[in-house]
C-alpha atoms as a PDB file:
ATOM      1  CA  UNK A   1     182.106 140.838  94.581  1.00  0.00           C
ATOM      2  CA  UNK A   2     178.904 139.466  93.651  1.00  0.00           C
ATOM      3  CA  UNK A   3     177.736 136.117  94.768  1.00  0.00           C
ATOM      4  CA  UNK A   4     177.354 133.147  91.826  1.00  0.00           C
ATOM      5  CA  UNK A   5     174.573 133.537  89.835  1.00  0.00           C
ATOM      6  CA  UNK A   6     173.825 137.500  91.543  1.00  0.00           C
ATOM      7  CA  UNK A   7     174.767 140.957  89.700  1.00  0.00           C
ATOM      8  CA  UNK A   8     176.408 144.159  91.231  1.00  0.00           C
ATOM      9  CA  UNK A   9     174.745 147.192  90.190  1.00  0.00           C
ATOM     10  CA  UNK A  10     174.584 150.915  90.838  1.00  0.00           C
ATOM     11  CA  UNK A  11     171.500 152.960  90.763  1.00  0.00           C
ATOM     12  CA  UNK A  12     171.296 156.820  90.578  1.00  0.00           C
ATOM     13  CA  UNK A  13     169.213 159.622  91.303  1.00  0.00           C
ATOM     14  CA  UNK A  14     171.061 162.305  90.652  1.00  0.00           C
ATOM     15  CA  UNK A  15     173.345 161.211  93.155  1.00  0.00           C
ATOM     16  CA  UNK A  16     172.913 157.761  94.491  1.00  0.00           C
ATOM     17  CA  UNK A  17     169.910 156.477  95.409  1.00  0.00           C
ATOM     18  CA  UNK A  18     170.852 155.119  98.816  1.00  0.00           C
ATOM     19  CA  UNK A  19     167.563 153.536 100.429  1.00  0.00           C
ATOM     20  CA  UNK A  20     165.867 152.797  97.018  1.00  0.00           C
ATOM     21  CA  UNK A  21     164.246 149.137  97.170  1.00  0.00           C
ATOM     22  CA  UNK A  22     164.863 147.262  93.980  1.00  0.00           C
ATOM     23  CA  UNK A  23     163.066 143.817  93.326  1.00  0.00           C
ATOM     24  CA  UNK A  24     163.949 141.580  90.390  1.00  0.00           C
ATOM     25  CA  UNK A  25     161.666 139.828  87.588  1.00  0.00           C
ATOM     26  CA  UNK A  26     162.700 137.599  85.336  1.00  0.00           C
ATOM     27  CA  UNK A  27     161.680 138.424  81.333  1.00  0.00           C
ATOM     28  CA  UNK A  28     159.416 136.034  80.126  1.00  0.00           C
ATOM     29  CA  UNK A  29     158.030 137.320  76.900  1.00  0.00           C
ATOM     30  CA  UNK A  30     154.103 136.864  76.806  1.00  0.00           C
ATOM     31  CA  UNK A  31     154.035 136.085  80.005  1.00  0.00           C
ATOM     32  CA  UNK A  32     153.883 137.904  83.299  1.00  0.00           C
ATOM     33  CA  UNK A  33     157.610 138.633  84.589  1.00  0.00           C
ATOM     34  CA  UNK A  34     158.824 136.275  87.296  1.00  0.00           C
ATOM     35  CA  UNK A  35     159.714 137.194  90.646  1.00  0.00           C
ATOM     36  CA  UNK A  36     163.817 136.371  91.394  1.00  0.00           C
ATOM     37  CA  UNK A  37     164.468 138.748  94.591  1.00  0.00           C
ATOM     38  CA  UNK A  38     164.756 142.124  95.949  1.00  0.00           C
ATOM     39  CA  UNK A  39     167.521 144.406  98.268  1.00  0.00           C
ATOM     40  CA  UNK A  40     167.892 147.812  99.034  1.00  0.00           C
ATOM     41  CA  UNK A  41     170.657 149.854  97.831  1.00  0.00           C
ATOM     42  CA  UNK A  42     173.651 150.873 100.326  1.00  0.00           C
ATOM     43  CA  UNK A  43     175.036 154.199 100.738  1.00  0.00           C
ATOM     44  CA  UNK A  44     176.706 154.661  97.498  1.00  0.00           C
ATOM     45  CA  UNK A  45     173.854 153.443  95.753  1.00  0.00           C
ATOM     46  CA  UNK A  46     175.315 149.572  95.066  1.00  0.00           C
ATOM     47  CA  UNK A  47     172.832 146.823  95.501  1.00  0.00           C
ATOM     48  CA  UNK A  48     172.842 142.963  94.351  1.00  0.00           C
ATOM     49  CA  UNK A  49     170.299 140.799  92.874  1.00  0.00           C
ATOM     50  CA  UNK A  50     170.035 137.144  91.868  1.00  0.00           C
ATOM     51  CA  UNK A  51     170.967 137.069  87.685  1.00  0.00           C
ATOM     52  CA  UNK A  52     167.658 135.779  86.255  1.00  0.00           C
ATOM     53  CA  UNK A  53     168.759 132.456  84.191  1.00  0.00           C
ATOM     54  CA  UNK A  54     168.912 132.663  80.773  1.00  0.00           C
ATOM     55  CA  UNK A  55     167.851 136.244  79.845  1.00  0.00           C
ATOM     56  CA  UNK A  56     167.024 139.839  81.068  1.00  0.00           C
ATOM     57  CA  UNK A  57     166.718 140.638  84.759  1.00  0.00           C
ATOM     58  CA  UNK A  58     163.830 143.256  85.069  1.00  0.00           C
ATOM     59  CA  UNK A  59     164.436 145.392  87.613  1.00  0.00           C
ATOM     60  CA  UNK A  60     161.593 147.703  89.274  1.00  0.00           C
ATOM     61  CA  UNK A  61     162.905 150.893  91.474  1.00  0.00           C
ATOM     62  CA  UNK A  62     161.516 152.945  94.155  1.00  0.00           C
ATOM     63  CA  UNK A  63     162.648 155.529  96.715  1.00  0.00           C
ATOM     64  CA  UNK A  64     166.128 156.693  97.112  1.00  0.00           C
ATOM     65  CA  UNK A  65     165.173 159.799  95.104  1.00  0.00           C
ATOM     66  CA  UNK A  66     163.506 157.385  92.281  1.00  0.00           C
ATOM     67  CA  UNK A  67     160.177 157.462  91.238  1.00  0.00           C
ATOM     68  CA  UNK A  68     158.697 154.341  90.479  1.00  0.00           C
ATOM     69  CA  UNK A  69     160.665 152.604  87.405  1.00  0.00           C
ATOM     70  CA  UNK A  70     161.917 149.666  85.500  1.00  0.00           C
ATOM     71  CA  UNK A  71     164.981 148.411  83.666  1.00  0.00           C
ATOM     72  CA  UNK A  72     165.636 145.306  81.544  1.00  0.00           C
ATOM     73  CA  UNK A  73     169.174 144.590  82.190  1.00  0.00           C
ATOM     74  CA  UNK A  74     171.684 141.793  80.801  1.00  0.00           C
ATOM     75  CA  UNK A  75     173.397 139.826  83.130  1.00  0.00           C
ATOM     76  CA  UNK A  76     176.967 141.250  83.067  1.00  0.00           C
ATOM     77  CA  UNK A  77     180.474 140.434  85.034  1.00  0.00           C
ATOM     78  CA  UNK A  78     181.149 144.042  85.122  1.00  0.00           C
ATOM     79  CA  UNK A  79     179.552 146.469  87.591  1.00  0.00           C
ATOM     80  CA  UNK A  80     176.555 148.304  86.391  1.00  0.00           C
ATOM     81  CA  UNK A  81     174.826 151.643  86.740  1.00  0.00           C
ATOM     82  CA  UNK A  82     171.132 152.089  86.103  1.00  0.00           C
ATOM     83  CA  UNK A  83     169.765 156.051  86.081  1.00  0.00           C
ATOM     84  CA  UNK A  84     166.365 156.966  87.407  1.00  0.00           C
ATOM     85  CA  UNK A  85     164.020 159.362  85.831  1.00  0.00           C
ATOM     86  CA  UNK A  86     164.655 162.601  87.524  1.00  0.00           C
ATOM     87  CA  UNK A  87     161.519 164.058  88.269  1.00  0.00           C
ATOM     88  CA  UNK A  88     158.177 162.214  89.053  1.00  0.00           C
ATOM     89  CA  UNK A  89     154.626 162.049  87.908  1.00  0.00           C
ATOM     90  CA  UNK A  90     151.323 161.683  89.701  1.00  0.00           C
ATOM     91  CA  UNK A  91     147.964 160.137  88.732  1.00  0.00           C
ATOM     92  CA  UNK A  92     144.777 161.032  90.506  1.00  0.00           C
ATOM     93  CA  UNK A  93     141.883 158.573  89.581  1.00  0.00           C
ATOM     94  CA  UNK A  94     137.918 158.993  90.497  1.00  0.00           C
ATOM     95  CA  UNK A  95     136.052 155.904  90.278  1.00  0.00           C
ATOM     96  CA  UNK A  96     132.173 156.690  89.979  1.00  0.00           C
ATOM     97  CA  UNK A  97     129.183 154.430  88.963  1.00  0.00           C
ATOM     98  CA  UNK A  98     126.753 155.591  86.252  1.00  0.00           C
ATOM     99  CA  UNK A  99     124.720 157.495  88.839  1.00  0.00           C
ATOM    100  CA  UNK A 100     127.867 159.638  89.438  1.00  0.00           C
ATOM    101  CA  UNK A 101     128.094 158.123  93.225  1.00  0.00           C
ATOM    102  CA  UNK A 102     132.011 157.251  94.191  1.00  0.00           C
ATOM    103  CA  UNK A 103     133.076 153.829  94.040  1.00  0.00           C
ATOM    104  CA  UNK A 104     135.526 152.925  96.703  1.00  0.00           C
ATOM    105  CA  UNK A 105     137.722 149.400  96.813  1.00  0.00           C
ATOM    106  CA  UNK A 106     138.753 149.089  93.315  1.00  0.00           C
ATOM    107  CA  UNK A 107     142.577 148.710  92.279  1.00  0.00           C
ATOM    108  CA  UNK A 108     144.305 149.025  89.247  1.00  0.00           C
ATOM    109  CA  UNK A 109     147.731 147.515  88.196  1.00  0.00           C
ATOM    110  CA  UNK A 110     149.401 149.563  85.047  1.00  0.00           C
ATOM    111  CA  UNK A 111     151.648 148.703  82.376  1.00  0.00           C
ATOM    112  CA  UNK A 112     154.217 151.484  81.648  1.00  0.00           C
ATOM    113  CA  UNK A 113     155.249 151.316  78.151  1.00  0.00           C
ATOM    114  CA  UNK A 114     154.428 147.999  77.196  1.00  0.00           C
ATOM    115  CA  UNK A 115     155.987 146.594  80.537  1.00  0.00           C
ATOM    116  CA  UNK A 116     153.446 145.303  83.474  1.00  0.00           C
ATOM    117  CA  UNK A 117     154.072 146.389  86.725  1.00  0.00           C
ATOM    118  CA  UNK A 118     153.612 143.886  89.109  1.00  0.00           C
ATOM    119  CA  UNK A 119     150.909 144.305  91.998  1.00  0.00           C
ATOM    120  CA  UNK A 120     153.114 143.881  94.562  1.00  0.00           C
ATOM    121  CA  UNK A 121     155.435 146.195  93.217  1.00  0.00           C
ATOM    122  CA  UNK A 122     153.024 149.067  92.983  1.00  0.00           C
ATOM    123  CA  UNK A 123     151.639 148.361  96.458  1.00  0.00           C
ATOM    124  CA  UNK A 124     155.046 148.589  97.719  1.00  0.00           C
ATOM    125  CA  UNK A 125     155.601 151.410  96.240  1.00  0.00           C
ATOM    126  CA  UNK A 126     152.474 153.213  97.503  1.00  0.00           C
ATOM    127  CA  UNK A 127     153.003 152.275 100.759  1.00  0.00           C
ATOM    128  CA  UNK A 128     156.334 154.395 100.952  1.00  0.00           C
ATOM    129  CA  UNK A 129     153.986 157.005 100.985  1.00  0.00           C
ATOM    130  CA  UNK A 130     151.736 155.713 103.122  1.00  0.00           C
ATOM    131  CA  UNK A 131     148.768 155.543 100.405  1.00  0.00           C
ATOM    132  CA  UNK A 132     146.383 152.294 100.004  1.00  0.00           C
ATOM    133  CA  UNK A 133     146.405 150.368  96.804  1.00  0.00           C
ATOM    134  CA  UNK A 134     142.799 150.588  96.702  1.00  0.00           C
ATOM    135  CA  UNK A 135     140.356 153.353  96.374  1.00  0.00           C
ATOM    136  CA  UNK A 136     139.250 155.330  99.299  1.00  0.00           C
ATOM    137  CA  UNK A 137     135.554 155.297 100.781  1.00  0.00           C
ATOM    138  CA  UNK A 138     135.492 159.008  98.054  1.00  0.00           C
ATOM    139  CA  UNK A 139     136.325 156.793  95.072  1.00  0.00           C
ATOM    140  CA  UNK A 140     139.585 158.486  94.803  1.00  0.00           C
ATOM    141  CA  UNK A 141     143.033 156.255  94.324  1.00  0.00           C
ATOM    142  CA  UNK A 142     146.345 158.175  94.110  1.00  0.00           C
ATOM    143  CA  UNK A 143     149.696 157.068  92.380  1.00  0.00           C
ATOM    144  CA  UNK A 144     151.914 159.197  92.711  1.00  0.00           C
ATOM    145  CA  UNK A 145     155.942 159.159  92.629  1.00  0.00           C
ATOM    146  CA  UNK A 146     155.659 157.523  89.243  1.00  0.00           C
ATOM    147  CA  UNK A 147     158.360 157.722  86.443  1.00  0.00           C
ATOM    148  CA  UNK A 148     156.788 159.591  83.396  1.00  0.00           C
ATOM    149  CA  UNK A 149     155.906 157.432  80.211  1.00  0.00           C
ATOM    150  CA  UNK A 150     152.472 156.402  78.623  1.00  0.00           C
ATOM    151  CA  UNK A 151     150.669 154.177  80.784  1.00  0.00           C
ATOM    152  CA  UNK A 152     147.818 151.857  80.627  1.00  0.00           C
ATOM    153  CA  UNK A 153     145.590 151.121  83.503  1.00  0.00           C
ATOM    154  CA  UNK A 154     143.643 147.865  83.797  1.00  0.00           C
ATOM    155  CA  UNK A 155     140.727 147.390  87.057  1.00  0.00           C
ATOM    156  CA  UNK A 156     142.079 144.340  89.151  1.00  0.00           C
ATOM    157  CA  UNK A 157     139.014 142.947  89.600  1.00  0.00           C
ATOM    158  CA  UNK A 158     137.993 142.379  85.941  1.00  0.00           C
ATOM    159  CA  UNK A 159     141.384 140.681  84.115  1.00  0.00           C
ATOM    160  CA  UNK A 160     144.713 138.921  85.517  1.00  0.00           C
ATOM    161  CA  UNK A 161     148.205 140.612  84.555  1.00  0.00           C
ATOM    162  CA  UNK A 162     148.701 137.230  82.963  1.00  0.00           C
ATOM    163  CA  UNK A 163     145.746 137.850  80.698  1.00  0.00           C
ATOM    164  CA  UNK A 164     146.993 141.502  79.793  1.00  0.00           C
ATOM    165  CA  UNK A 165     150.648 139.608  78.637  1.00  0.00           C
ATOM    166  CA  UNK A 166     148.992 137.308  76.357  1.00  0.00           C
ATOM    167  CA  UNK A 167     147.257 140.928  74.772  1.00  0.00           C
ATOM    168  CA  UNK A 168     144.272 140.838  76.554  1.00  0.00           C
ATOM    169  CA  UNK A 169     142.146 143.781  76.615  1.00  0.00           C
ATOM    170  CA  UNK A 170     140.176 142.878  79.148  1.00  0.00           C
ATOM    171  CA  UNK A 171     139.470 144.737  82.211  1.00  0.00           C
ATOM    172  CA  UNK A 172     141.354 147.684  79.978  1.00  0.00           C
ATOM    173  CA  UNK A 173     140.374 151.302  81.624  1.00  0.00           C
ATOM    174  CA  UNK A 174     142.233 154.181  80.739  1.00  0.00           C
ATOM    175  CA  UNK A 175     145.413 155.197  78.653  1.00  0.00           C
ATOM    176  CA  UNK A 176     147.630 158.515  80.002  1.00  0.00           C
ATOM    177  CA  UNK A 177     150.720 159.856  79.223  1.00  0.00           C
ATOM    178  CA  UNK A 178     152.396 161.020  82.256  1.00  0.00           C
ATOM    179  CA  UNK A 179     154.443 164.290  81.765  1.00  0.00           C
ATOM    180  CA  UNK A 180     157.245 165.364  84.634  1.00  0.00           C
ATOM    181  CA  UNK A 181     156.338 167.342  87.468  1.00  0.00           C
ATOM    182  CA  UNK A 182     152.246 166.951  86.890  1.00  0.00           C
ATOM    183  CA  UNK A 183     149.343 165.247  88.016  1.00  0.00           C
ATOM    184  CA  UNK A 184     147.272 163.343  84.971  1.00  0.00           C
ATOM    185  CA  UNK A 185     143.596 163.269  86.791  1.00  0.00           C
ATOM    186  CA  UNK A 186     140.740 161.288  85.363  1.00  0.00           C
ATOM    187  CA  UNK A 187     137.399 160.156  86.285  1.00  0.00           C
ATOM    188  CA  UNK A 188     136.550 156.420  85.056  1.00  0.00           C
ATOM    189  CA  UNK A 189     132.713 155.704  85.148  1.00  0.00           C
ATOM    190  CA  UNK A 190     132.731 151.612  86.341  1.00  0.00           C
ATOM    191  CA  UNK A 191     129.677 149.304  85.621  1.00  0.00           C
ATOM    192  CA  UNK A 192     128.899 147.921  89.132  1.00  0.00           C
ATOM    193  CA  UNK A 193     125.683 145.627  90.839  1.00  0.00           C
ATOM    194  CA  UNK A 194     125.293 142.397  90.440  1.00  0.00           C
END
């Protein structure tokens, strides 16, 4: 039984996704989704999370079998199950300068289908594989373990997720449709001096 103002839910991988941290947002529309908690799902996949008050809980996904992925769920007095994406996708990004020399430090946060993935979330996620959040001393930044979708992918050092929610294009980068089972590479060519 749920605590007051918390919702039981199931999450599966095929099986359940026993492990798999979950951390909750609440749905504010044009605005960046606010942070209400996070567990990690038990054996048979059952976790809890505080009920975000007075709409959607968004709830981001990882490990446990799960690549990286969200849900917008009502709250709900009946037990509910939430199924992850299968099969993962990978990006592979190569941050140059004009010159064609790498460009190593930069992060990116994404929006998957419209919905922003939180920083923290992604670097949490990363760090399940042991990867940094930022691009190596060879330019290169991995994300991998990702659900597949269309994703956009905005440079943390030129916007604010907040900006981006409003419809901000700044700090914009790329676009890429992830497809299962494949790794989307692409080289983005960043102004940089002073």
């Amino acid at each position: 039984m749920a605590p007051c103002g918390a919702t039981t839910w199931r999450i599966f991988a095929g099986g359940p996704a026993a492990g798999a941290s979950l951390l909750g947002y609440r749905v504010q529309p044009g605005r960046v989704a606010a942070y209400v908690g996070e567990t990690v799902a038990d054996a048979e996949g059952r976790f809890e999370l505080p009920a975000a008050e007075g709409g959607a809980t968004r709830v981001f996904v990882t490990g446990g079998g799960c690549p990286l992925a969200s849900f917008d769920v009502q709250p709900s007095a009946e037990e509910l199950s939430l199924r992850c994406p299968e099969v993962p996708a990978s990006l592979a990004l190569q941050f140059e300068d004009k010159q064609g020399h790498p460009v190593a430090g930069r992060s990116v946060f994404a929006r998957k289908d419209g919905v922003i993935i939180p920083n923290e979330v992604l670097i949490r996620h990363l760090g399940r594989f042991n990867l940094p959040a930022a691009a190596d001393g060879g330019g290169r930044l991995f994300l991998v373990g990702l659900a597949p979708g269309s994703y956009d992918l905005f440079l943390v050092e030129a916007t604010f997720p907040e900006l981006v929610a409003q419809g901000s294009q700044q700090g914009f980068l790329t676009a890429a449709t992830l497809s299962p089972f494949s790794t989307t590479e692409l080289q983005i060519t960043l102004e940089t001096g002073p």
